[in-house]
PDB file of N, CA and C in Angstrom:
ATOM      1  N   UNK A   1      71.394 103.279 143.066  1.00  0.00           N
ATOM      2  CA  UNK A   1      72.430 104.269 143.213  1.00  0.00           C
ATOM      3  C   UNK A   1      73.809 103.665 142.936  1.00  0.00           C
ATOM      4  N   UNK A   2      74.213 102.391 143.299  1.00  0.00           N
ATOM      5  CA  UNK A   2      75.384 101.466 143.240  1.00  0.00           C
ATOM      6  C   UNK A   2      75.908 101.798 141.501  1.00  0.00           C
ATOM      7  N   UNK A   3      74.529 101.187 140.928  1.00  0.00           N
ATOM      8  CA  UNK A   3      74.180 100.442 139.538  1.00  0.00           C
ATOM      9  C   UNK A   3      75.147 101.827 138.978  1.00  0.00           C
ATOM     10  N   UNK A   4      74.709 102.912 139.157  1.00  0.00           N
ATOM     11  CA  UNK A   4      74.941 104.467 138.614  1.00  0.00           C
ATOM     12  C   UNK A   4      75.924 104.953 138.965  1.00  0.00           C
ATOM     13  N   UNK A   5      76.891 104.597 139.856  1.00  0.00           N
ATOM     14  CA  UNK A   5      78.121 104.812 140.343  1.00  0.00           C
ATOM     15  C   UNK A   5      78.939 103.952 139.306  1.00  0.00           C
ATOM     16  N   UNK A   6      78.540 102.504 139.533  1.00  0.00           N
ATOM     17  CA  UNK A   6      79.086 101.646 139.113  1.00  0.00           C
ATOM     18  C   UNK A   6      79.933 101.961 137.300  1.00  0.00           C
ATOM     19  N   UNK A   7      78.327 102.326 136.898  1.00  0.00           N
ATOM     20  CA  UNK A   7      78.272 102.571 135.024  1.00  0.00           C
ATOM     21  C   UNK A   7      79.147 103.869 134.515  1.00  0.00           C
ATOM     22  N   UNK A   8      78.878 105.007 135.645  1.00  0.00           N
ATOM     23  CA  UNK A   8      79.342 106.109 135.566  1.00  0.00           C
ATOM     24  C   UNK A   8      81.330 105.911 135.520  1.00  0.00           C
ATOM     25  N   UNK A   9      81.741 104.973 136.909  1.00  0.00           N
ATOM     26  CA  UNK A   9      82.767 104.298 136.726  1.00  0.00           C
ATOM     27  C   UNK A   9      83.794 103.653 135.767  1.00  0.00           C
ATOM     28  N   UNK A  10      82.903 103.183 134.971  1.00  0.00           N
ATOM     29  CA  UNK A  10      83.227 102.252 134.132  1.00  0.00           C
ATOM     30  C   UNK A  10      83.494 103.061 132.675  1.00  0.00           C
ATOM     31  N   UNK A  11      82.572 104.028 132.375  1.00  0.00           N
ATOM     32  CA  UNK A  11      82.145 105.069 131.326  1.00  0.00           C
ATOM     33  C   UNK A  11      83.643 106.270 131.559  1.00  0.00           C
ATOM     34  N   UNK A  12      84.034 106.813 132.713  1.00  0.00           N
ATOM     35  CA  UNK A  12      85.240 107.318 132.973  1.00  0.00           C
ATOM     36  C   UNK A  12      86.400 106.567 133.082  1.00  0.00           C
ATOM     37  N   UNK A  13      86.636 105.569 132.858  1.00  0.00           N
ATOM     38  CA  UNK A  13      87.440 104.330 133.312  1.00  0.00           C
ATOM     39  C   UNK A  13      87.732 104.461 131.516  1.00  0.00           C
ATOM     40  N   UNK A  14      86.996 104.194 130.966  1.00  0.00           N
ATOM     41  CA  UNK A  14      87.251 103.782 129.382  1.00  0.00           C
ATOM     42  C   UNK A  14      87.978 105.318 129.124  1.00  0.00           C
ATOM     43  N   UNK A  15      87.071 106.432 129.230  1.00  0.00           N
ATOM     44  CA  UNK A  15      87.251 107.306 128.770  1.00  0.00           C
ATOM     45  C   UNK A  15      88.459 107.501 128.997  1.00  0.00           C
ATOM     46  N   UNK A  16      89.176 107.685 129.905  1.00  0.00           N
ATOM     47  CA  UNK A  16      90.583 108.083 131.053  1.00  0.00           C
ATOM     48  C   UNK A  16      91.609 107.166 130.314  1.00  0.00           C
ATOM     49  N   UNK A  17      91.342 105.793 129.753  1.00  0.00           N
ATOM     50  CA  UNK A  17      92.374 105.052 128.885  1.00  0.00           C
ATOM     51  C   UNK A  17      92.654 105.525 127.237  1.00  0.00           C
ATOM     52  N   UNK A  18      91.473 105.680 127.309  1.00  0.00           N
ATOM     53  CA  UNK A  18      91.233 106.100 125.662  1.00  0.00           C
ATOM     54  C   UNK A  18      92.257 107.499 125.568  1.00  0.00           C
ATOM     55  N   UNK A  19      92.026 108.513 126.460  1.00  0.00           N
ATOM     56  CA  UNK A  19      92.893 109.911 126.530  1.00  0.00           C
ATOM     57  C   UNK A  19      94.187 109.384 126.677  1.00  0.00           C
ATOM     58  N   UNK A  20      94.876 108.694 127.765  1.00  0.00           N
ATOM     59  CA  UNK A  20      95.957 107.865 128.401  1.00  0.00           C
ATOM     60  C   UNK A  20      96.327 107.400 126.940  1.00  0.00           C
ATOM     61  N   UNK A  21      95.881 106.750 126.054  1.00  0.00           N
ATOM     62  CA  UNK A  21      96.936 106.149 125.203  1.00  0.00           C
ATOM     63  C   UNK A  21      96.851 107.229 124.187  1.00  0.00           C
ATOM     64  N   UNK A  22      95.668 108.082 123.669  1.00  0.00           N
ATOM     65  CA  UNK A  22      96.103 109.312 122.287  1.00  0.00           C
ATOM     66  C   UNK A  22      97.371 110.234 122.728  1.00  0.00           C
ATOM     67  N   UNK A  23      97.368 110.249 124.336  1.00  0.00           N
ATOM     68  CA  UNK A  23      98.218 111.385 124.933  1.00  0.00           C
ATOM     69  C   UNK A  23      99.877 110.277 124.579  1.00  0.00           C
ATOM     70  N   UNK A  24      99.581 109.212 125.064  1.00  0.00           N
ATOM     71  CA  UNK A  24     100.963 108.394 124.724  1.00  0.00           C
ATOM     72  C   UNK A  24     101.688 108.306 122.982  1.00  0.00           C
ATOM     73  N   UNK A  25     100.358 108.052 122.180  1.00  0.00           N
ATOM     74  CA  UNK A  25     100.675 108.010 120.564  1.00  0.00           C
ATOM     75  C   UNK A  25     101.035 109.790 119.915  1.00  0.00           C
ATOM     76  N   UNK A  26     100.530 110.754 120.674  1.00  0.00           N
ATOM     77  CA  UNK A  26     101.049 111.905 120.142  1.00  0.00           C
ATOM     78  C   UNK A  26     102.720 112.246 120.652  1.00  0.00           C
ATOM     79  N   UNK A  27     102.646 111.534 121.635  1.00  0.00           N
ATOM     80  CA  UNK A  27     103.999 112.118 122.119  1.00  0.00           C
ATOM     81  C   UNK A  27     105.011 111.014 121.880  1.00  0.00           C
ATOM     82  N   UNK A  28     104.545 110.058 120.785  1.00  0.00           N
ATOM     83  CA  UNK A  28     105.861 109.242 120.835  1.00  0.00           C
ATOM     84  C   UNK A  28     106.577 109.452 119.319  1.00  0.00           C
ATOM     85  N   UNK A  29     107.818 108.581 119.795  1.00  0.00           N
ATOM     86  CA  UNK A  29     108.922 109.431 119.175  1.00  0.00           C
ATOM     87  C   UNK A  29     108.877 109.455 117.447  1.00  0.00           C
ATOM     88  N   UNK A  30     109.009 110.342 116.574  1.00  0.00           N
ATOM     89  CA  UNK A  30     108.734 110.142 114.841  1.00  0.00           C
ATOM     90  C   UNK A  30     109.939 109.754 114.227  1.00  0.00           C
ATOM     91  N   UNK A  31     110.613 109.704 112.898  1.00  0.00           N
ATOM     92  CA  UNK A  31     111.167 109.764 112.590  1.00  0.00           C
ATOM     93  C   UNK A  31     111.626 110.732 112.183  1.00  0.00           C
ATOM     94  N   UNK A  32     113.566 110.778 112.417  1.00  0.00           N
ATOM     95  CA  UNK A  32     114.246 112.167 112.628  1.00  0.00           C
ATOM     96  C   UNK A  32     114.569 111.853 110.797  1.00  0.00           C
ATOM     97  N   UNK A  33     115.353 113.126 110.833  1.00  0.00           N
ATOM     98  CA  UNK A  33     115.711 113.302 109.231  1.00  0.00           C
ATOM     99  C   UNK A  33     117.297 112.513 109.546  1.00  0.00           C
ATOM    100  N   UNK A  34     117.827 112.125 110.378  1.00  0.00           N
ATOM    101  CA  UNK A  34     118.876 111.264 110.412  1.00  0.00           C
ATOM    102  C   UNK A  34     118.971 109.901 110.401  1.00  0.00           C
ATOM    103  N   UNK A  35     117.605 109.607 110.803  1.00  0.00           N
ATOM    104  CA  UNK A  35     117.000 108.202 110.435  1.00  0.00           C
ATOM    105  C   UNK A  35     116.691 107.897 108.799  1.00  0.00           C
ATOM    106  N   UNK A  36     116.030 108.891 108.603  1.00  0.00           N
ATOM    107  CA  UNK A  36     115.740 108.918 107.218  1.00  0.00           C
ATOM    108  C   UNK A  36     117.003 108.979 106.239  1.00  0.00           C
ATOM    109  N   UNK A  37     118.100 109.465 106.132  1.00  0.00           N
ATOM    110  CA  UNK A  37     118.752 109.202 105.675  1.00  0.00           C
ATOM    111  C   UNK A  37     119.887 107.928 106.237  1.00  0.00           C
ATOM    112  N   UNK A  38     119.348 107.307 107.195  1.00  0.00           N
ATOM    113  CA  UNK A  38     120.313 106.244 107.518  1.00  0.00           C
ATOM    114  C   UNK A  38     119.264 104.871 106.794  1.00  0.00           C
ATOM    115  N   UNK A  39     117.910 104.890 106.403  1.00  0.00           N
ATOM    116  CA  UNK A  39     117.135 104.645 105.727  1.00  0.00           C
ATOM    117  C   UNK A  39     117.470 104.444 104.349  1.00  0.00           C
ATOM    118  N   UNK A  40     117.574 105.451 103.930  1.00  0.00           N
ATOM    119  CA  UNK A  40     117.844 105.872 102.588  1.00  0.00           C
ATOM    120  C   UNK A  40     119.396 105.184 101.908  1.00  0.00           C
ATOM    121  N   UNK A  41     120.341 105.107 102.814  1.00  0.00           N
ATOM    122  CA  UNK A  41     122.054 104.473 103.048  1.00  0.00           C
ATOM    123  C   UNK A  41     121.540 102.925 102.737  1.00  0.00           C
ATOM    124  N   UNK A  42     121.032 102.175 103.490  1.00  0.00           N
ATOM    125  CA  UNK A  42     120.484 100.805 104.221  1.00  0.00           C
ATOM    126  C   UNK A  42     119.681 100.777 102.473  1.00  0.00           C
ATOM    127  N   UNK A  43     118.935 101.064 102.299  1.00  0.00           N
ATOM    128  CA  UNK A  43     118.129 100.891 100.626  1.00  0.00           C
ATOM    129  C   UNK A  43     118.900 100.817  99.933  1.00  0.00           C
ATOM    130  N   UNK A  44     119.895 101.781  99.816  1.00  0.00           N
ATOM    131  CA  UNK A  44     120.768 101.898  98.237  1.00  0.00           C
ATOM    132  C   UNK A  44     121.957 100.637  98.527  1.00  0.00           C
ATOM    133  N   UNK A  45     122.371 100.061 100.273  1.00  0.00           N
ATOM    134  CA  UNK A  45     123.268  99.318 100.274  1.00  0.00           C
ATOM    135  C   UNK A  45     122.613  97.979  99.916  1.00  0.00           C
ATOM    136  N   UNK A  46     121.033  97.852 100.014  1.00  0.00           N
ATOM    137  CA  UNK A  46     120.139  96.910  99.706  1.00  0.00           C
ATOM    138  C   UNK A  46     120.216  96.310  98.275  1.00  0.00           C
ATOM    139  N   UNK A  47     120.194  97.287  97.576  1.00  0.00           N
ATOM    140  CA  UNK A  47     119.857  97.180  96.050  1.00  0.00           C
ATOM    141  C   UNK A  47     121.499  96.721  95.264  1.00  0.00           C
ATOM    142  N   UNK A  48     122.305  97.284  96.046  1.00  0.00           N
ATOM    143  CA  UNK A  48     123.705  96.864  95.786  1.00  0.00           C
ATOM    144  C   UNK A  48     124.099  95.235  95.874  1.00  0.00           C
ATOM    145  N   UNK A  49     123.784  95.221  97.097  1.00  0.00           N
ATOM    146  CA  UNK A  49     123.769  93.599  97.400  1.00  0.00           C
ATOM    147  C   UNK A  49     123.013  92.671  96.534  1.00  0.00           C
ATOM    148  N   UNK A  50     122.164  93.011  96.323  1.00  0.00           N
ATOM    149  CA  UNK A  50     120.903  92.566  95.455  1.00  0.00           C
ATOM    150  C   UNK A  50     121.693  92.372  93.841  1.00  0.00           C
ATOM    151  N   UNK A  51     122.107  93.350  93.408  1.00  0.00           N
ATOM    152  CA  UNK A  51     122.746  93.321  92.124  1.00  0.00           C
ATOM    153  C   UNK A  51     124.183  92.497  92.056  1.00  0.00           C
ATOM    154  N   UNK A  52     124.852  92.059  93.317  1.00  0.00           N
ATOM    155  CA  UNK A  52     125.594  91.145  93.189  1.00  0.00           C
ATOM    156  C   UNK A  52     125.461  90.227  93.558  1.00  0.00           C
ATOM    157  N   UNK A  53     124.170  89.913  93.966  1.00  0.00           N
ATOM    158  CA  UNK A  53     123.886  88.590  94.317  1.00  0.00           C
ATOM    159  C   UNK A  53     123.451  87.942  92.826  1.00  0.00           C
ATOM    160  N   UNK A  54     122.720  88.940  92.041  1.00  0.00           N
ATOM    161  CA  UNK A  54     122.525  88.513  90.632  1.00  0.00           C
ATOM    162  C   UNK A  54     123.880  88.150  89.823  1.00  0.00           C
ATOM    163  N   UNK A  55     124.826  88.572  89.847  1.00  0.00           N
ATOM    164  CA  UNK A  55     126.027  88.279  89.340  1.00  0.00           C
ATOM    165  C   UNK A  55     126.097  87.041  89.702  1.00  0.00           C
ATOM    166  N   UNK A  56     126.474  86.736  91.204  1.00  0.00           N
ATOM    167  CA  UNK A  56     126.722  85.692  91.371  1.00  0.00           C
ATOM    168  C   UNK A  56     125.912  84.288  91.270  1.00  0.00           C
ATOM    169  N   UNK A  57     124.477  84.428  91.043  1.00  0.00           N
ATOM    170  CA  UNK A  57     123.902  83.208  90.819  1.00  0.00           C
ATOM    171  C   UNK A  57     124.066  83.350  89.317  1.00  0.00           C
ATOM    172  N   UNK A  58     124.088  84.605  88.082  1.00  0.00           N
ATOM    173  CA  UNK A  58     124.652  84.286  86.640  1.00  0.00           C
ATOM    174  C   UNK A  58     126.124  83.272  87.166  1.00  0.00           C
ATOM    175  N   UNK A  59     126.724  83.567  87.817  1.00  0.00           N
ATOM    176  CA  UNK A  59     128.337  82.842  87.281  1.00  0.00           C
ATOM    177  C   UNK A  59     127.924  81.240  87.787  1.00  0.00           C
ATOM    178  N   UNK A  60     127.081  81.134  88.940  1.00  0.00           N
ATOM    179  CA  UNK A  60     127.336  79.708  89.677  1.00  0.00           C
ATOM    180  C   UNK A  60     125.989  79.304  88.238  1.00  0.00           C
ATOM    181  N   UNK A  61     125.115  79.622  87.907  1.00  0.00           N
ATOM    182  CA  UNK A  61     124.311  78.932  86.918  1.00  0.00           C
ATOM    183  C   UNK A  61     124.917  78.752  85.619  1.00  0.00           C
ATOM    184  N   UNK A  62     126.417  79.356  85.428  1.00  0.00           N
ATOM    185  CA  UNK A  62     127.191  79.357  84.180  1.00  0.00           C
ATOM    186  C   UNK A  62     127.832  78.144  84.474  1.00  0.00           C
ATOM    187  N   UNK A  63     128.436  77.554  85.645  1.00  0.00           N
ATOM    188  CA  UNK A  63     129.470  76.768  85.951  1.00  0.00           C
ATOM    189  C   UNK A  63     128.529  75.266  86.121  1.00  0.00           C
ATOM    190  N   UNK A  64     127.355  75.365  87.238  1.00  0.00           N
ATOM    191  CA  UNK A  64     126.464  74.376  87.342  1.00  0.00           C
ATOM    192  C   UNK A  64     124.829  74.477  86.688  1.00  0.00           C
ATOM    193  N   UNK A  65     124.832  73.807  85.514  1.00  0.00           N
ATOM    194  CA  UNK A  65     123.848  73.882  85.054  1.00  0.00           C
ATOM    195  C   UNK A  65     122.282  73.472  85.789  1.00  0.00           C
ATOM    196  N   UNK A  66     122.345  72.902  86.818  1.00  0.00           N
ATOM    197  CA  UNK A  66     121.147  72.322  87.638  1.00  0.00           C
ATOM    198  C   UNK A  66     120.919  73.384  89.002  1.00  0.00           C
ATOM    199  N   UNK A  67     121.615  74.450  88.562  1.00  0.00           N
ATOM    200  CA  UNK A  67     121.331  75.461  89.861  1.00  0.00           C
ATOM    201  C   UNK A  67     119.867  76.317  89.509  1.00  0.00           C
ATOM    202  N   UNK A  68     119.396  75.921  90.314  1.00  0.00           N
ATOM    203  CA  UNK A  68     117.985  76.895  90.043  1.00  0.00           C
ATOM    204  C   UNK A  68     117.729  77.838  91.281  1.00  0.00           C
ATOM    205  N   UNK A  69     117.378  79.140  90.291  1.00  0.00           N
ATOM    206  CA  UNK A  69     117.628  80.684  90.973  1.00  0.00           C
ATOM    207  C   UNK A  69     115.683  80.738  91.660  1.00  0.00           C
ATOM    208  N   UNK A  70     115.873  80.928  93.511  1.00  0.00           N
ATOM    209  CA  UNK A  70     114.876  80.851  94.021  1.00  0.00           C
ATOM    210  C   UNK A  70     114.408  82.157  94.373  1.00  0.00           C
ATOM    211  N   UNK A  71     115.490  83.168  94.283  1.00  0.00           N
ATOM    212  CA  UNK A  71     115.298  84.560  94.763  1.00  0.00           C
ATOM    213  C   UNK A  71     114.083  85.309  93.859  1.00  0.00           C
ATOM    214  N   UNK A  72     113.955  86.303  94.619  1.00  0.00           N
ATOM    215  CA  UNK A  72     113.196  87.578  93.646  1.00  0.00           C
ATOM    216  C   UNK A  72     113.714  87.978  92.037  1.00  0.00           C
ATOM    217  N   UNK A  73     113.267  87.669  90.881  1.00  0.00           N
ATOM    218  CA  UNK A  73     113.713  87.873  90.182  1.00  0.00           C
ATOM    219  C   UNK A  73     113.762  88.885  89.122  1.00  0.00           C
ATOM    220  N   UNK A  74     114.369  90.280  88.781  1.00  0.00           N
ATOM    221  CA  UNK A  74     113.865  91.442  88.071  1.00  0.00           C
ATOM    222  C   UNK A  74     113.297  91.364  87.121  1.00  0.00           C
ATOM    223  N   UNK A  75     113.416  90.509  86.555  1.00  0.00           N
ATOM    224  CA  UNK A  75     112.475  90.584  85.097  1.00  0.00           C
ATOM    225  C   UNK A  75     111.163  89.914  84.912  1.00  0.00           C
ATOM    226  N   UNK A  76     110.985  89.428  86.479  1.00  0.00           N
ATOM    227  CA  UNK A  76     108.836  88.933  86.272  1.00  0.00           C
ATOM    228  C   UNK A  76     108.428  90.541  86.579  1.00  0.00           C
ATOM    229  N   UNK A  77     107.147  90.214  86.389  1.00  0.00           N
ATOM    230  CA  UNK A  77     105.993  91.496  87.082  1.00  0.00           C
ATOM    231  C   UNK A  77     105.838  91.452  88.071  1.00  0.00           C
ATOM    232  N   UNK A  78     105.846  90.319  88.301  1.00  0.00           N
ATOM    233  CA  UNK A  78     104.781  89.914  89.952  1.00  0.00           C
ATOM    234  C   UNK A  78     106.035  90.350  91.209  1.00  0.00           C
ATOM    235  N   UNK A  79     107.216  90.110  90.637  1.00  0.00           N
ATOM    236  CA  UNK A  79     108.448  90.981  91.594  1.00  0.00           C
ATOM    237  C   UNK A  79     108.634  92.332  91.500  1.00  0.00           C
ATOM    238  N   UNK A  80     108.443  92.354  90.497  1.00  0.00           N
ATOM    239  CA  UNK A  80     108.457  94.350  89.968  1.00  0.00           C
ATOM    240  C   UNK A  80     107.503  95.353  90.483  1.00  0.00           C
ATOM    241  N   UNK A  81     106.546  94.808  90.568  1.00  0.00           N
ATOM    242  CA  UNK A  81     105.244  95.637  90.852  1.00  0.00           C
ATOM    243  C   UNK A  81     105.750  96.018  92.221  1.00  0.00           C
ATOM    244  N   UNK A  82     105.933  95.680  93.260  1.00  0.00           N
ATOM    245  CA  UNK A  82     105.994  96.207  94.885  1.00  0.00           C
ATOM    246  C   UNK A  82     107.760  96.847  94.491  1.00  0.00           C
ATOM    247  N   UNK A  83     108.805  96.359  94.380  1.00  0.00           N
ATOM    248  CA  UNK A  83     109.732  96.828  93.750  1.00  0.00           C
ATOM    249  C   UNK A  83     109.362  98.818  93.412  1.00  0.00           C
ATOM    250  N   UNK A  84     108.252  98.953  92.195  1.00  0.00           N
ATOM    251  CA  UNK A  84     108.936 100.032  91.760  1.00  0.00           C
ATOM    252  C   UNK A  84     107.850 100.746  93.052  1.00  0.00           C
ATOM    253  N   UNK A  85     106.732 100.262  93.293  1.00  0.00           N
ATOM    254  CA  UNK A  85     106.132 100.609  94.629  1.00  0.00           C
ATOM    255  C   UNK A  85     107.030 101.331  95.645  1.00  0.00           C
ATOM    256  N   UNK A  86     107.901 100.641  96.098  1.00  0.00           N
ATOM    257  CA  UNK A  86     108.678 100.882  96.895  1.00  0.00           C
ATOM    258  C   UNK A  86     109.736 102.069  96.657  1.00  0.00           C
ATOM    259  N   UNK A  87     110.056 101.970  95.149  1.00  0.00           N
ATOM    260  CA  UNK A  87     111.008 102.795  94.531  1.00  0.00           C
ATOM    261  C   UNK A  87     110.323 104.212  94.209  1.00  0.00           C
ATOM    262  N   UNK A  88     109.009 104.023  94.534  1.00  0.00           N
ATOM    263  CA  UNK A  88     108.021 105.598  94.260  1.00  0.00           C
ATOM    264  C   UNK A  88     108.308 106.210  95.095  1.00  0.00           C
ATOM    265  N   UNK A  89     108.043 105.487  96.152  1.00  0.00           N
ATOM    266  CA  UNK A  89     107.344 106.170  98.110  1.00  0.00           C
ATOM    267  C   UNK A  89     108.570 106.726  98.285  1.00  0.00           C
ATOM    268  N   UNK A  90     109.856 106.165  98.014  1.00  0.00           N
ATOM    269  CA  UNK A  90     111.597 106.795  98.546  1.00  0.00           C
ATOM    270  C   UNK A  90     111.826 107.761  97.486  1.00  0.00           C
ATOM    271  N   UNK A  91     111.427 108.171  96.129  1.00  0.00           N
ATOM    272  CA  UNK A  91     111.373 109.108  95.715  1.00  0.00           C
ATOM    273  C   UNK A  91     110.561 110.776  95.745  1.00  0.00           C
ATOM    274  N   UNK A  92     109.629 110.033  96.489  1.00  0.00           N
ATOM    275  CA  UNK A  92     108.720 110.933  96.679  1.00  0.00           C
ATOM    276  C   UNK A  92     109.573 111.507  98.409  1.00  0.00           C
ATOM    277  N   UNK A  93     109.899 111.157  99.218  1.00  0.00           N
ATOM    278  CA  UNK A  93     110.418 111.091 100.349  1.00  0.00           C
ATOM    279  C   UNK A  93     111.783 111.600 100.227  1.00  0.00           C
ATOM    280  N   UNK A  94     112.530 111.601  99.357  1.00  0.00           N
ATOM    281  CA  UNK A  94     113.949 112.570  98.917  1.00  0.00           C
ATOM    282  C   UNK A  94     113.166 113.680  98.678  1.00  0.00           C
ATOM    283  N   UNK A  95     112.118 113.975  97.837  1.00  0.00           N
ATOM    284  CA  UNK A  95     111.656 115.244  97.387  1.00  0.00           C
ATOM    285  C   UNK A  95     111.138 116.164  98.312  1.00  0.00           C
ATOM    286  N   UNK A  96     110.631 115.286  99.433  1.00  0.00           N
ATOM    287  CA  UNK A  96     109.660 116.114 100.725  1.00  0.00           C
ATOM    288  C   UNK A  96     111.428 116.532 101.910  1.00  0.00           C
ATOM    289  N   UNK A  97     112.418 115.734 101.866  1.00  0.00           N
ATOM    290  CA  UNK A  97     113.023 116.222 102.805  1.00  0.00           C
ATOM    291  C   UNK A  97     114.568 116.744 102.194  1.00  0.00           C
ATOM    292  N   UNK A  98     114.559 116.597 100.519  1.00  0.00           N
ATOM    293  CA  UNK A  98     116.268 117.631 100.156  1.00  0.00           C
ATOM    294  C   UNK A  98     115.548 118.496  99.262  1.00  0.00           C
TER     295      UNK A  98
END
């Protein structure tokens, strides 16, 4: 009788956590459309930076010839590929929310 209390216990015990956390993941918080465009700000100020950081390793590799450029660089593939990846998903994501 213990054994059957015990299992029965244990079997509602799981169950009662399992509900306890779907009830916690439905009700937690999503992203607002003010996030998303503070998102969207933060990317385009990303890509900005990014394009003058390229300037500036052209001028310091113009001045010092032994400077070698370690960053992400636009013109391989192997940088491009997640790049335009990335540049899909935020297009597709302007289209679903303007």
């Amino acid at each position: 009788m213990e054994e059957a209390f015990v299992v029965f216990a244990g079997i509602a015990s799981i169950i009662w956590i399992i509900l306890h956390y779907v009830t916690k993941w439905k009700s937690a918080a999503t992203i607002t459309t003010d996030d998303e465009a503070l998102l969207d700000d933060l990317y385009q100020l990303a890509r900005r930076l990014d394009e003058r950081m390229d300037t500036v390793e052209r001028l310091v590799a113009a001045d010092h010839p032994d400077f070698e450029n370690t960053r992400l660089l636009p013109n391989r593939e192997t940088d491009n590929q997640p790049l335009r990846e990335l540049e899909r998903m935020m297009n597709e994501k302007k289209g679903e929310y303007r």
